[in-house]
PDB file of N, CA and C in Angstrom:
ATOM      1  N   UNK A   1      46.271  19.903   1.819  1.00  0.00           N
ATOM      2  CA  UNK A   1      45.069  19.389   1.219  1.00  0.00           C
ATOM      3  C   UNK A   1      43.961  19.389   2.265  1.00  0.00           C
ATOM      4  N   UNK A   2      42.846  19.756   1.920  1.00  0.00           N
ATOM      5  CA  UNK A   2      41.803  20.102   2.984  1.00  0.00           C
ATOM      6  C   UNK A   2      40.458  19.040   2.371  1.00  0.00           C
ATOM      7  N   UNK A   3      40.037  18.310   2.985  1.00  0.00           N
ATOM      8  CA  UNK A   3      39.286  17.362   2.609  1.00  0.00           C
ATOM      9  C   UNK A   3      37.910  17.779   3.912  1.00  0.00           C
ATOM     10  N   UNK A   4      36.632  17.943   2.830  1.00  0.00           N
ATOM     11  CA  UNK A   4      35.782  18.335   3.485  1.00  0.00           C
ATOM     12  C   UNK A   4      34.983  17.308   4.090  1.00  0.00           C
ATOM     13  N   UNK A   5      34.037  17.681   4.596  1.00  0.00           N
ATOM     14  CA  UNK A   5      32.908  16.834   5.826  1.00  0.00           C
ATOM     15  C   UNK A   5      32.297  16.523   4.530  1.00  0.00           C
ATOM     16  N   UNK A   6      31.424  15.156   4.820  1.00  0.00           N
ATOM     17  CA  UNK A   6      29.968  15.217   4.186  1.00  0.00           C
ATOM     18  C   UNK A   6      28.629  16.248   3.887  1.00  0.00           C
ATOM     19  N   UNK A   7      28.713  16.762   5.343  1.00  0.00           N
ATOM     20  CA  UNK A   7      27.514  17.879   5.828  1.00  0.00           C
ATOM     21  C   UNK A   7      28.083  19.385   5.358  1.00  0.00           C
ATOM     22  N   UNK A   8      29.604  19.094   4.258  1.00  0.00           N
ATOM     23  CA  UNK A   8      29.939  20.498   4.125  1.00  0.00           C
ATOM     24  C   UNK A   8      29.760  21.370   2.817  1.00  0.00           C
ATOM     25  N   UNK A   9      28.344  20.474   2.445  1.00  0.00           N
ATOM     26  CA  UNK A   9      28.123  21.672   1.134  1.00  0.00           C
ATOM     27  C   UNK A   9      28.538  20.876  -0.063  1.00  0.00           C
ATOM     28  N   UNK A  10      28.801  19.116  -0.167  1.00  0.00           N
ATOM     29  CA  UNK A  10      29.145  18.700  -1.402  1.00  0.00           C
ATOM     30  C   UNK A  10      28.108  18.043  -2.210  1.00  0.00           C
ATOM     31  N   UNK A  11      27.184  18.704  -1.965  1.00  0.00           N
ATOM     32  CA  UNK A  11      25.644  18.434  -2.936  1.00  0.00           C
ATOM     33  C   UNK A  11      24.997  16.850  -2.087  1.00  0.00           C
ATOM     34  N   UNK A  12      25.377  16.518  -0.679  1.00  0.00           N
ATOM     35  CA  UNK A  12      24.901  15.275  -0.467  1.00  0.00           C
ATOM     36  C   UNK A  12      24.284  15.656   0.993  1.00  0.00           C
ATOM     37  N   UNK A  13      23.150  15.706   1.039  1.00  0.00           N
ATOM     38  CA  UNK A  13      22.492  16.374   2.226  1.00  0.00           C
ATOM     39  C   UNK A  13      21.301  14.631   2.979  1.00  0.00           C
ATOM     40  N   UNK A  14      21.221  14.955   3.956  1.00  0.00           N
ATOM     41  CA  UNK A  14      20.594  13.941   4.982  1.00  0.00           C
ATOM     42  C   UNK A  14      21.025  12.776   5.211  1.00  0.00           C
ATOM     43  N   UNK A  15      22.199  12.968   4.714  1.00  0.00           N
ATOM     44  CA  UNK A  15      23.263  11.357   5.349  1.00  0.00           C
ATOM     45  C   UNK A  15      23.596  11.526   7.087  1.00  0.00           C
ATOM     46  N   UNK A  16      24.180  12.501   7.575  1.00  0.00           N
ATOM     47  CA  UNK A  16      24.506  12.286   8.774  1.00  0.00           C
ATOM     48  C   UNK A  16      23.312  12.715   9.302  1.00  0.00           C
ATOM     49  N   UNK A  17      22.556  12.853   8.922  1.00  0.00           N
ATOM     50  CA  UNK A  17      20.609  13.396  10.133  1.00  0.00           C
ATOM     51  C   UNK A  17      19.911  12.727   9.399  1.00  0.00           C
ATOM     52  N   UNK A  18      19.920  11.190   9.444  1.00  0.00           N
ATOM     53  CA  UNK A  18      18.816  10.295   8.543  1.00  0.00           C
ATOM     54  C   UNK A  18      17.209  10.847   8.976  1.00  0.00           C
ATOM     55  N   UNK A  19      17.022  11.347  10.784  1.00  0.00           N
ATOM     56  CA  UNK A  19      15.554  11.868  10.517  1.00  0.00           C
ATOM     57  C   UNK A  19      15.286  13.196  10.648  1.00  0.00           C
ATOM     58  N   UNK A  20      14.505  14.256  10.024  1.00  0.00           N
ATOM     59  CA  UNK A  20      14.631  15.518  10.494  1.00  0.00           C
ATOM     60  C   UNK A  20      14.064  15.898  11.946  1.00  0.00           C
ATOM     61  N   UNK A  21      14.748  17.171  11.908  1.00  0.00           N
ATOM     62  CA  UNK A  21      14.601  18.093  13.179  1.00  0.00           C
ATOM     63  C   UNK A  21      13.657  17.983  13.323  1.00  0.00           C
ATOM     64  N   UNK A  22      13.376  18.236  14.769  1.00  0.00           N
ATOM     65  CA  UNK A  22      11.715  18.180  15.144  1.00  0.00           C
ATOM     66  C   UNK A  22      11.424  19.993  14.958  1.00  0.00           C
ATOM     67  N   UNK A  23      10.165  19.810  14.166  1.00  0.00           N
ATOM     68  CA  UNK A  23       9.696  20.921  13.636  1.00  0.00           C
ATOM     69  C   UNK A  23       9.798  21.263  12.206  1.00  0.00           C
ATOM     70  N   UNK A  24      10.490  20.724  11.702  1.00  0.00           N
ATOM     71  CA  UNK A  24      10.784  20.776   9.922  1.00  0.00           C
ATOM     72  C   UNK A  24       9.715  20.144   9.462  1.00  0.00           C
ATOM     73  N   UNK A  25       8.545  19.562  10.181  1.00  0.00           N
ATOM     74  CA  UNK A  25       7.937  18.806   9.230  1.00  0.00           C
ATOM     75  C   UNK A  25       7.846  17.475   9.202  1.00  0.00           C
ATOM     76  N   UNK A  26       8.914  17.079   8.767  1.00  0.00           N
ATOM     77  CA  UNK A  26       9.180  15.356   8.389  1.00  0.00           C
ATOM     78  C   UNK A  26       8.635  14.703   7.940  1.00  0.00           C
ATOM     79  N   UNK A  27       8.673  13.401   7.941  1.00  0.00           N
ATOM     80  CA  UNK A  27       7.748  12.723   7.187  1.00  0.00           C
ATOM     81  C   UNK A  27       6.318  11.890   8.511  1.00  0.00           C
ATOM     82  N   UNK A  28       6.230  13.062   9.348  1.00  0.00           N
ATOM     83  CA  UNK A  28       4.981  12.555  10.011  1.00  0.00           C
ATOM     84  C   UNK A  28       3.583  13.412   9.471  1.00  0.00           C
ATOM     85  N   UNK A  29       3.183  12.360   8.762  1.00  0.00           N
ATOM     86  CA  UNK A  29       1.609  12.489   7.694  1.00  0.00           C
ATOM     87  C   UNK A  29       1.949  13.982   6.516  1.00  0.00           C
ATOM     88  N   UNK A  30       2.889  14.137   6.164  1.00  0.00           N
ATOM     89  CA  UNK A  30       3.289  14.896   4.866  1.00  0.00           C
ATOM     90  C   UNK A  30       3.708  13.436   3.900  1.00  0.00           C
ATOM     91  N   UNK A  31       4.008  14.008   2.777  1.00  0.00           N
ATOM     92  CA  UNK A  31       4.816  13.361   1.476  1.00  0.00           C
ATOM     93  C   UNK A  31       4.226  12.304   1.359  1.00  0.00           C
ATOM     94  N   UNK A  32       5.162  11.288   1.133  1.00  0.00           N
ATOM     95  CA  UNK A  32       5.429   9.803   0.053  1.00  0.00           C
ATOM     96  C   UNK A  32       4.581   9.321   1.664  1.00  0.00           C
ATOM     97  N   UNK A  33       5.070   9.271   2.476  1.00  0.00           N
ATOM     98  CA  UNK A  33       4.480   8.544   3.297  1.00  0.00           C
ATOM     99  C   UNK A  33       2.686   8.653   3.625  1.00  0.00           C
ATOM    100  N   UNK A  34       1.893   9.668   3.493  1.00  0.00           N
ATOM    101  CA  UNK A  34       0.737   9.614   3.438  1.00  0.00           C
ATOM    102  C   UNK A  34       0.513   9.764   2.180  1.00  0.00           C
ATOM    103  N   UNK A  35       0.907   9.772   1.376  1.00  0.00           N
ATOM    104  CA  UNK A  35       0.352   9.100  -0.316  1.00  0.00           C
ATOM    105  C   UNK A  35       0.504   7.784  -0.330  1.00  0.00           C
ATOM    106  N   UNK A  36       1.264   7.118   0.102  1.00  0.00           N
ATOM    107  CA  UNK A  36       1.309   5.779   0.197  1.00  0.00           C
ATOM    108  C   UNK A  36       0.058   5.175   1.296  1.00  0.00           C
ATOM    109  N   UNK A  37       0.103   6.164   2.419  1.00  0.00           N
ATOM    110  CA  UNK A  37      -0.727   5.176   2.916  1.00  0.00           C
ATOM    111  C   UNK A  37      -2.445   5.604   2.524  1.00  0.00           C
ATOM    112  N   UNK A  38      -2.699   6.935   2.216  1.00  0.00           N
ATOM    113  CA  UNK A  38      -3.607   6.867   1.021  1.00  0.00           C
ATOM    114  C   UNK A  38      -4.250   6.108   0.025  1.00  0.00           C
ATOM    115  N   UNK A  39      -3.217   5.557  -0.603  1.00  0.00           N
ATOM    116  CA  UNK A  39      -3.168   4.466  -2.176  1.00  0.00           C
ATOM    117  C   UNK A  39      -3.577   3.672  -1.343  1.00  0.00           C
ATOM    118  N   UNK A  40      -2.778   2.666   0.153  1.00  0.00           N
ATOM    119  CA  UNK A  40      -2.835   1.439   0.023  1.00  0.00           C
ATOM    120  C   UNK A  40      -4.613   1.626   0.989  1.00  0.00           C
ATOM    121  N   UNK A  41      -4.975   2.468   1.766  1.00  0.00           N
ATOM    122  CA  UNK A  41      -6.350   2.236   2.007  1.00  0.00           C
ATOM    123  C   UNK A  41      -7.466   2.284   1.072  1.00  0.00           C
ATOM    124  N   UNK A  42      -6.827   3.459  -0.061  1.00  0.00           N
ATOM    125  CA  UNK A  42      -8.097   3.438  -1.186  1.00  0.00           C
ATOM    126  C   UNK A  42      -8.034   1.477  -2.100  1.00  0.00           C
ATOM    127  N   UNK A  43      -6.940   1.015  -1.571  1.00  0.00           N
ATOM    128  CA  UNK A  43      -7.393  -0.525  -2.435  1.00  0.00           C
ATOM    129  C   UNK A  43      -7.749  -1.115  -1.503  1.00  0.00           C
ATOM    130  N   UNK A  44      -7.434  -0.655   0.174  1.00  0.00           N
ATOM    131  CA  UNK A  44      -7.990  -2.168   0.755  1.00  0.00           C
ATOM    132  C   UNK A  44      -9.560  -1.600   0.580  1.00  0.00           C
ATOM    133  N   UNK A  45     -10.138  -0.279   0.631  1.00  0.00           N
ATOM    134  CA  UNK A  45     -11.605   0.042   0.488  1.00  0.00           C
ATOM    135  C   UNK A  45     -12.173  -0.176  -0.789  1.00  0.00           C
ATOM    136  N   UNK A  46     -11.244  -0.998  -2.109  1.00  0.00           N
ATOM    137  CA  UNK A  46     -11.867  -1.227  -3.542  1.00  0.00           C
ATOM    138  C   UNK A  46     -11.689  -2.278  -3.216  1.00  0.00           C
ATOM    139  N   UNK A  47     -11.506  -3.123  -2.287  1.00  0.00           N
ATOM    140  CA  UNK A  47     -11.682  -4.281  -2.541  1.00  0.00           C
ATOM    141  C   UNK A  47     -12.939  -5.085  -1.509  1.00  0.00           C
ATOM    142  N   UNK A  48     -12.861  -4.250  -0.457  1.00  0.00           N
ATOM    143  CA  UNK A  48     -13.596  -4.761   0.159  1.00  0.00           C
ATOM    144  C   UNK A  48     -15.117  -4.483  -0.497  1.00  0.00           C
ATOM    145  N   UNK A  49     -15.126  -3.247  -1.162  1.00  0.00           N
ATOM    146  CA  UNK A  49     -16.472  -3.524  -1.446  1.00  0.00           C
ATOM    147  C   UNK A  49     -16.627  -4.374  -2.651  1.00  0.00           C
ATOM    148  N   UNK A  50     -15.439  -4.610  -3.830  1.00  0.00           N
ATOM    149  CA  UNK A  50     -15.998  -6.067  -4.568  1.00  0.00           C
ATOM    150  C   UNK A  50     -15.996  -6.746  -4.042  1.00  0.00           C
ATOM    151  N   UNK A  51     -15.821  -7.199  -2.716  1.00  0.00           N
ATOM    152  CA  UNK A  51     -16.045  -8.484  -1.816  1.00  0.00           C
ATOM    153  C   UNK A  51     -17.672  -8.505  -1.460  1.00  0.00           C
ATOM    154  N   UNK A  52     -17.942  -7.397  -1.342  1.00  0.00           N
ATOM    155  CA  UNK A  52     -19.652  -6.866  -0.718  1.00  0.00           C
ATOM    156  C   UNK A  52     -20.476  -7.165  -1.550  1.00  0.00           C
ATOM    157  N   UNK A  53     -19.946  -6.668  -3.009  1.00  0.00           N
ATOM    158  CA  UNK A  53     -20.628  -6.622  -4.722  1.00  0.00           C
ATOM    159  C   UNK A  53     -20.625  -8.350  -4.653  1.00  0.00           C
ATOM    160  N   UNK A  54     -19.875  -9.050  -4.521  1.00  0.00           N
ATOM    161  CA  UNK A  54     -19.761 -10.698  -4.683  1.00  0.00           C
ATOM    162  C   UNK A  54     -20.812 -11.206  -3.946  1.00  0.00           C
ATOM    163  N   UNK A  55     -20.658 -11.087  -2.281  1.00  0.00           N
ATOM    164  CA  UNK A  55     -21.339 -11.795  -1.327  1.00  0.00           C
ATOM    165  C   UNK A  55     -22.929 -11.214  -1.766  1.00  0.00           C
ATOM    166  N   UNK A  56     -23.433  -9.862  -2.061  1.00  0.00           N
ATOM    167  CA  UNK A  56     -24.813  -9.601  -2.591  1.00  0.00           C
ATOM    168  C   UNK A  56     -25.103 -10.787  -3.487  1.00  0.00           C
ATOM    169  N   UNK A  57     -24.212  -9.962  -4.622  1.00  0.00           N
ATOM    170  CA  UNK A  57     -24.577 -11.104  -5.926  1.00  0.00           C
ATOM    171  C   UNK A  57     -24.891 -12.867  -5.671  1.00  0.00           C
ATOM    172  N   UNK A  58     -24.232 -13.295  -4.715  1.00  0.00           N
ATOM    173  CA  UNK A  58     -24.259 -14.797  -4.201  1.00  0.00           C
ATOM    174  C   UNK A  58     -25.549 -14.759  -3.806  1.00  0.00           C
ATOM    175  N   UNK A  59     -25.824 -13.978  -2.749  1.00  0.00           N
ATOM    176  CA  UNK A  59     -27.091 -13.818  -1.712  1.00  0.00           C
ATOM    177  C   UNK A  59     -28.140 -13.543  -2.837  1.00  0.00           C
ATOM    178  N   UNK A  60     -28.170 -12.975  -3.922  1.00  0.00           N
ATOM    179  CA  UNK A  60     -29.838 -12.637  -4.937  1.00  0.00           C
ATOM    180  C   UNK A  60     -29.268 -13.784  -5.434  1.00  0.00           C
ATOM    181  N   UNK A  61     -28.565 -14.139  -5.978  1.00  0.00           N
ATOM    182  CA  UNK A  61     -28.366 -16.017  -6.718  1.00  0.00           C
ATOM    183  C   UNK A  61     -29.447 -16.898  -5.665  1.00  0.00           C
ATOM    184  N   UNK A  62     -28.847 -16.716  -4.542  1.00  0.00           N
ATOM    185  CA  UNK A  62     -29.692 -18.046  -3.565  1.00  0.00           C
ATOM    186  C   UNK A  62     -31.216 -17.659  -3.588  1.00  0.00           C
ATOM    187  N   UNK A  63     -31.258 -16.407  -3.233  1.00  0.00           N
ATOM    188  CA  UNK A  63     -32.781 -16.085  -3.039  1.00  0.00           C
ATOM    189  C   UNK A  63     -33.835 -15.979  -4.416  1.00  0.00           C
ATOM    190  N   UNK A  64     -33.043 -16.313  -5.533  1.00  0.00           N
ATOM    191  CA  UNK A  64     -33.713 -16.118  -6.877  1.00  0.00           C
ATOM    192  C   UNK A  64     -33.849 -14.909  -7.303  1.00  0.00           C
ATOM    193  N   UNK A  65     -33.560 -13.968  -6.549  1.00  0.00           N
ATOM    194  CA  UNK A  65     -33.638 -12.548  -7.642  1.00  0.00           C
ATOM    195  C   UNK A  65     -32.966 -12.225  -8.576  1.00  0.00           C
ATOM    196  N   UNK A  66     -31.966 -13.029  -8.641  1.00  0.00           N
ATOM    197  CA  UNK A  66     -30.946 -13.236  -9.828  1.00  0.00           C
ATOM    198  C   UNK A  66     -30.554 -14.330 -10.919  1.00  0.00           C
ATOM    199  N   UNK A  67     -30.782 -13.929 -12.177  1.00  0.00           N
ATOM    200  CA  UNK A  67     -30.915 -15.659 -12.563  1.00  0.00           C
ATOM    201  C   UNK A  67     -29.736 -15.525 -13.125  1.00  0.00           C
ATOM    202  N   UNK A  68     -28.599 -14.522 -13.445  1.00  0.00           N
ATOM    203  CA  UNK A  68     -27.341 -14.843 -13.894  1.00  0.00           C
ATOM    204  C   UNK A  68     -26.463 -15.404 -13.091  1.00  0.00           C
ATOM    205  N   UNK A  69     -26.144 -16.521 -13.506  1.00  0.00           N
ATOM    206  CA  UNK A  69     -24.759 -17.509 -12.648  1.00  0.00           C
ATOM    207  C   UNK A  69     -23.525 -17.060 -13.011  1.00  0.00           C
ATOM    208  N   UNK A  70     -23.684 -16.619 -14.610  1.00  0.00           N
ATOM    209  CA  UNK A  70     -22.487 -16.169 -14.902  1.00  0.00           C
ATOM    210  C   UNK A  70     -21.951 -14.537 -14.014  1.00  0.00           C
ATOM    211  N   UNK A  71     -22.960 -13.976 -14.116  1.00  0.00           N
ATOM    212  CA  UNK A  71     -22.708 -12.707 -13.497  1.00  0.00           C
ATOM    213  C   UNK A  71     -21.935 -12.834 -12.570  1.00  0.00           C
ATOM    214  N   UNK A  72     -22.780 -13.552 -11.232  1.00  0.00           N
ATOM    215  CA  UNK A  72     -22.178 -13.988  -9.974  1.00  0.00           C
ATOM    216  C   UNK A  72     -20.599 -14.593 -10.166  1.00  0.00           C
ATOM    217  N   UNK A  73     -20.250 -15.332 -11.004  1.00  0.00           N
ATOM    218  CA  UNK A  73     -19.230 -16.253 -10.588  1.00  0.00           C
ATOM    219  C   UNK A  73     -17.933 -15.089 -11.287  1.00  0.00           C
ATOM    220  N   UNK A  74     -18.663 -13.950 -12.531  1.00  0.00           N
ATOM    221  CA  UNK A  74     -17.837 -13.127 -12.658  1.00  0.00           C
ATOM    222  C   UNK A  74     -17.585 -11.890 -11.192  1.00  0.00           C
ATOM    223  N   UNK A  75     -18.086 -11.463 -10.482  1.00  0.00           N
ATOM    224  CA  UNK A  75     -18.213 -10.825  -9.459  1.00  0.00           C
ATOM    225  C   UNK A  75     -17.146 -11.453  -8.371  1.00  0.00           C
ATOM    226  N   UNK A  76     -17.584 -13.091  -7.911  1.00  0.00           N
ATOM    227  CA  UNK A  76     -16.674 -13.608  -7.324  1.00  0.00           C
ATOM    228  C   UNK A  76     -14.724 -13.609  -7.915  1.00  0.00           C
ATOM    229  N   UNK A  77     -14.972 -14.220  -9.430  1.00  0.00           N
ATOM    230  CA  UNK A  77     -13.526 -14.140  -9.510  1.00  0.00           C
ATOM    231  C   UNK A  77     -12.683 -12.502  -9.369  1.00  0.00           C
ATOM    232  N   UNK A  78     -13.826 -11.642  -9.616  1.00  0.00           N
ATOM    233  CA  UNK A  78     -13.139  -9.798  -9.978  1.00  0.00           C
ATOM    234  C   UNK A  78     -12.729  -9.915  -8.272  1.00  0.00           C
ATOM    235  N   UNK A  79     -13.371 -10.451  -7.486  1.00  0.00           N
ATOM    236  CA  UNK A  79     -13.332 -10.055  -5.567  1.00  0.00           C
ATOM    237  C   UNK A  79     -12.079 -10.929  -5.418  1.00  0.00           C
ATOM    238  N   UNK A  80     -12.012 -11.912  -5.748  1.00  0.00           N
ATOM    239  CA  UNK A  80     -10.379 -13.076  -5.621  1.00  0.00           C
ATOM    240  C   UNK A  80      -9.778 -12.434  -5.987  1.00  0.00           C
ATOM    241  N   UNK A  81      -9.452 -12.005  -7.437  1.00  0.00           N
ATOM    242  CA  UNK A  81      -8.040 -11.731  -8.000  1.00  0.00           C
ATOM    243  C   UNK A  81      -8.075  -9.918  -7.620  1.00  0.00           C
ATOM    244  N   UNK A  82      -9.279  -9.332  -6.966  1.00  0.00           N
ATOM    245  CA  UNK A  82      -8.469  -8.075  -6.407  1.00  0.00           C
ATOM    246  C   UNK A  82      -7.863  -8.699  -4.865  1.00  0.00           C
ATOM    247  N   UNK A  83      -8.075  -9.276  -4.461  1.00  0.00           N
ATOM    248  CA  UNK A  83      -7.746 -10.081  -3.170  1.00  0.00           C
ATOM    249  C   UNK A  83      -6.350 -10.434  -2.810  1.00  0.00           C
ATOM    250  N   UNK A  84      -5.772 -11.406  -3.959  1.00  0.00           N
ATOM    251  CA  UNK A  84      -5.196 -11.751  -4.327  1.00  0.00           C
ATOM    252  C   UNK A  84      -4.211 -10.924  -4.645  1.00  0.00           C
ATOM    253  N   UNK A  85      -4.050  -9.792  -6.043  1.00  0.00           N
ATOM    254  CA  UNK A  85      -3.471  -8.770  -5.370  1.00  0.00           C
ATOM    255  C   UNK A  85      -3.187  -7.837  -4.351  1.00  0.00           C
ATOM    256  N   UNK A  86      -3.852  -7.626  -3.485  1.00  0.00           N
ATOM    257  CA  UNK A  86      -3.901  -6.817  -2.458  1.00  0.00           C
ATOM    258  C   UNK A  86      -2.728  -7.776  -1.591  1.00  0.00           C
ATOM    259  N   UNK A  87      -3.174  -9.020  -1.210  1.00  0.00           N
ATOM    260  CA  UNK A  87      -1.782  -9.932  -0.431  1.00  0.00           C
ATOM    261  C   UNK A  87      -0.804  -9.361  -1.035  1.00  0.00           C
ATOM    262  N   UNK A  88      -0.242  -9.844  -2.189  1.00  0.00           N
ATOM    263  CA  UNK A  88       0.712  -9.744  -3.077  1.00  0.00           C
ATOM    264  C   UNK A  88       1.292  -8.269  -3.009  1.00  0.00           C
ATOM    265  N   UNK A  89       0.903  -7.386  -2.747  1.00  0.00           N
ATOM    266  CA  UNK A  89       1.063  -5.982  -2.584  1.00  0.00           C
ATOM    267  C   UNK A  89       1.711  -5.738  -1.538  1.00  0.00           C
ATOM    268  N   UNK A  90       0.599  -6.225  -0.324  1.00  0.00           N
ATOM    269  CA  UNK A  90       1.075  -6.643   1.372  1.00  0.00           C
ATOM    270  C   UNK A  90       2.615  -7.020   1.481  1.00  0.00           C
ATOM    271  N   UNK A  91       2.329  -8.495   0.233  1.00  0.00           N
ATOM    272  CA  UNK A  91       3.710  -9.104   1.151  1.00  0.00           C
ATOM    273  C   UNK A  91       5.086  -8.731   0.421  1.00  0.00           C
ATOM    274  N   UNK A  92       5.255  -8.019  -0.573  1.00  0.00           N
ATOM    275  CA  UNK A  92       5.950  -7.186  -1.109  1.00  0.00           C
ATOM    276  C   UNK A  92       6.445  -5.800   0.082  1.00  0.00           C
ATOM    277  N   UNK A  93       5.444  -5.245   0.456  1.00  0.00           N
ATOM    278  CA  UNK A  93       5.855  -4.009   1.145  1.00  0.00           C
ATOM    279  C   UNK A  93       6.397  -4.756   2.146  1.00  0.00           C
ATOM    280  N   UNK A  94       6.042  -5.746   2.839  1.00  0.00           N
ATOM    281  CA  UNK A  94       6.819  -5.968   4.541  1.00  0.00           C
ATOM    282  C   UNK A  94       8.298  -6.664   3.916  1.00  0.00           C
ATOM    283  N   UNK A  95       7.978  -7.425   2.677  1.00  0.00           N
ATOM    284  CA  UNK A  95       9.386  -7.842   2.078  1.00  0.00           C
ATOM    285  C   UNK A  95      10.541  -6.458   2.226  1.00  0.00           C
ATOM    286  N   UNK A  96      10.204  -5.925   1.668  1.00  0.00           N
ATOM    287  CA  UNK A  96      10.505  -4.138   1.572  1.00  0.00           C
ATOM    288  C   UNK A  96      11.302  -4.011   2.989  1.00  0.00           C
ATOM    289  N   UNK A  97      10.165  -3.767   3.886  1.00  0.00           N
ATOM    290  CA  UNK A  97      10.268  -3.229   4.957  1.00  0.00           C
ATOM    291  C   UNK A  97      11.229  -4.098   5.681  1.00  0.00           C
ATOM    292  N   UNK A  98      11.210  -5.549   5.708  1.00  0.00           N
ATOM    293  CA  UNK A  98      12.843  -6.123   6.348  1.00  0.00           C
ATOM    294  C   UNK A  98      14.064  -6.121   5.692  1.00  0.00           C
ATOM    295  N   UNK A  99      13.979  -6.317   4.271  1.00  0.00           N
ATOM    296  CA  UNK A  99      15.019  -5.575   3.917  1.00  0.00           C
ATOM    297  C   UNK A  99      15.815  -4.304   4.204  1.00  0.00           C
ATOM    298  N   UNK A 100      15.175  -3.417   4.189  1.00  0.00           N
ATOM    299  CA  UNK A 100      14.960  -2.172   4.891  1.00  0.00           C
ATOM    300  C   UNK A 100      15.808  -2.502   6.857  1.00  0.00           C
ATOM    301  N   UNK A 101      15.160  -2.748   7.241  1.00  0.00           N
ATOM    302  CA  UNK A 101      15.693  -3.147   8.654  1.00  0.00           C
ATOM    303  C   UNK A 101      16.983  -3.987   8.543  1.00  0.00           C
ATOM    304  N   UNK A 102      17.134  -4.680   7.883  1.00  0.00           N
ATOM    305  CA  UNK A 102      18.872  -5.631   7.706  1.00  0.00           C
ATOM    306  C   UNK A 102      19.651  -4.686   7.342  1.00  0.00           C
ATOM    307  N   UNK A 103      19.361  -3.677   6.598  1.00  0.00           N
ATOM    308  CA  UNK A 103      20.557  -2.726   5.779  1.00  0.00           C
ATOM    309  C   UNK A 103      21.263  -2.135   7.530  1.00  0.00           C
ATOM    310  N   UNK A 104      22.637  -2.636   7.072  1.00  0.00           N
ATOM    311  CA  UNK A 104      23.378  -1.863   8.110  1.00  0.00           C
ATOM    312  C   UNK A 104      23.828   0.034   8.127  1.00  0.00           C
ATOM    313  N   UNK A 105      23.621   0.752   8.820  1.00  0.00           N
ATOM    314  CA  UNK A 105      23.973   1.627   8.709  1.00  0.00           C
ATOM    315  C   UNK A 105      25.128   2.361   9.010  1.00  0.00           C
TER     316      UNK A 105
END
């Protein structure tokens, strides 16, 4: 009875070389990994500017160029609860990421 390797062709590839060869590529700024970090800058940059859109809107409130309160206080809550998600996003991925680090290999 001849019982094969892992690495010998039984449809299960990158178990014993968890990172690739240098020169294949890898996952330095290709794939999932710069789409991800793509996504997560295009929200921290949507949020910061409803943070910008808020603090304006506050600033023409004070100075009177603005007489909607409602506007403003809608502007402020849209800048919190993208905020708010964005943590929530954060502390999910580093959740992730120690999980990730405990897994024994």
């Amino acid at each position: 009875m001849v019982i094969k390797g892992i690495e010998s062709g039984m449809g299960v590839y990158g178990i014993s070389r968890p990172f690739p060869a240098e020169g294949t590529g890898g996952t330095k700024g290709t794939g999932a990994a710069e789409g991800f970090t793509r996504v997560l800058g295009d929200m921290v940059k949507q949020v910061n500017d409803l943070q910008i859109q808020a603090d304006t809107a506050v600033q023409q409130l004070a100075t009177g160029e603005s007489k909607g309160l409602h506007e403003v206080m809608i502007a402020m809550e849209k800048s919190s609860i993208s905020f708010q998600f964005l943590t929530q996003v954060r502390n999910k991925a580093v959740d992730a990421y120690h999980e990730i680090m405990r897994m024994q290999v």
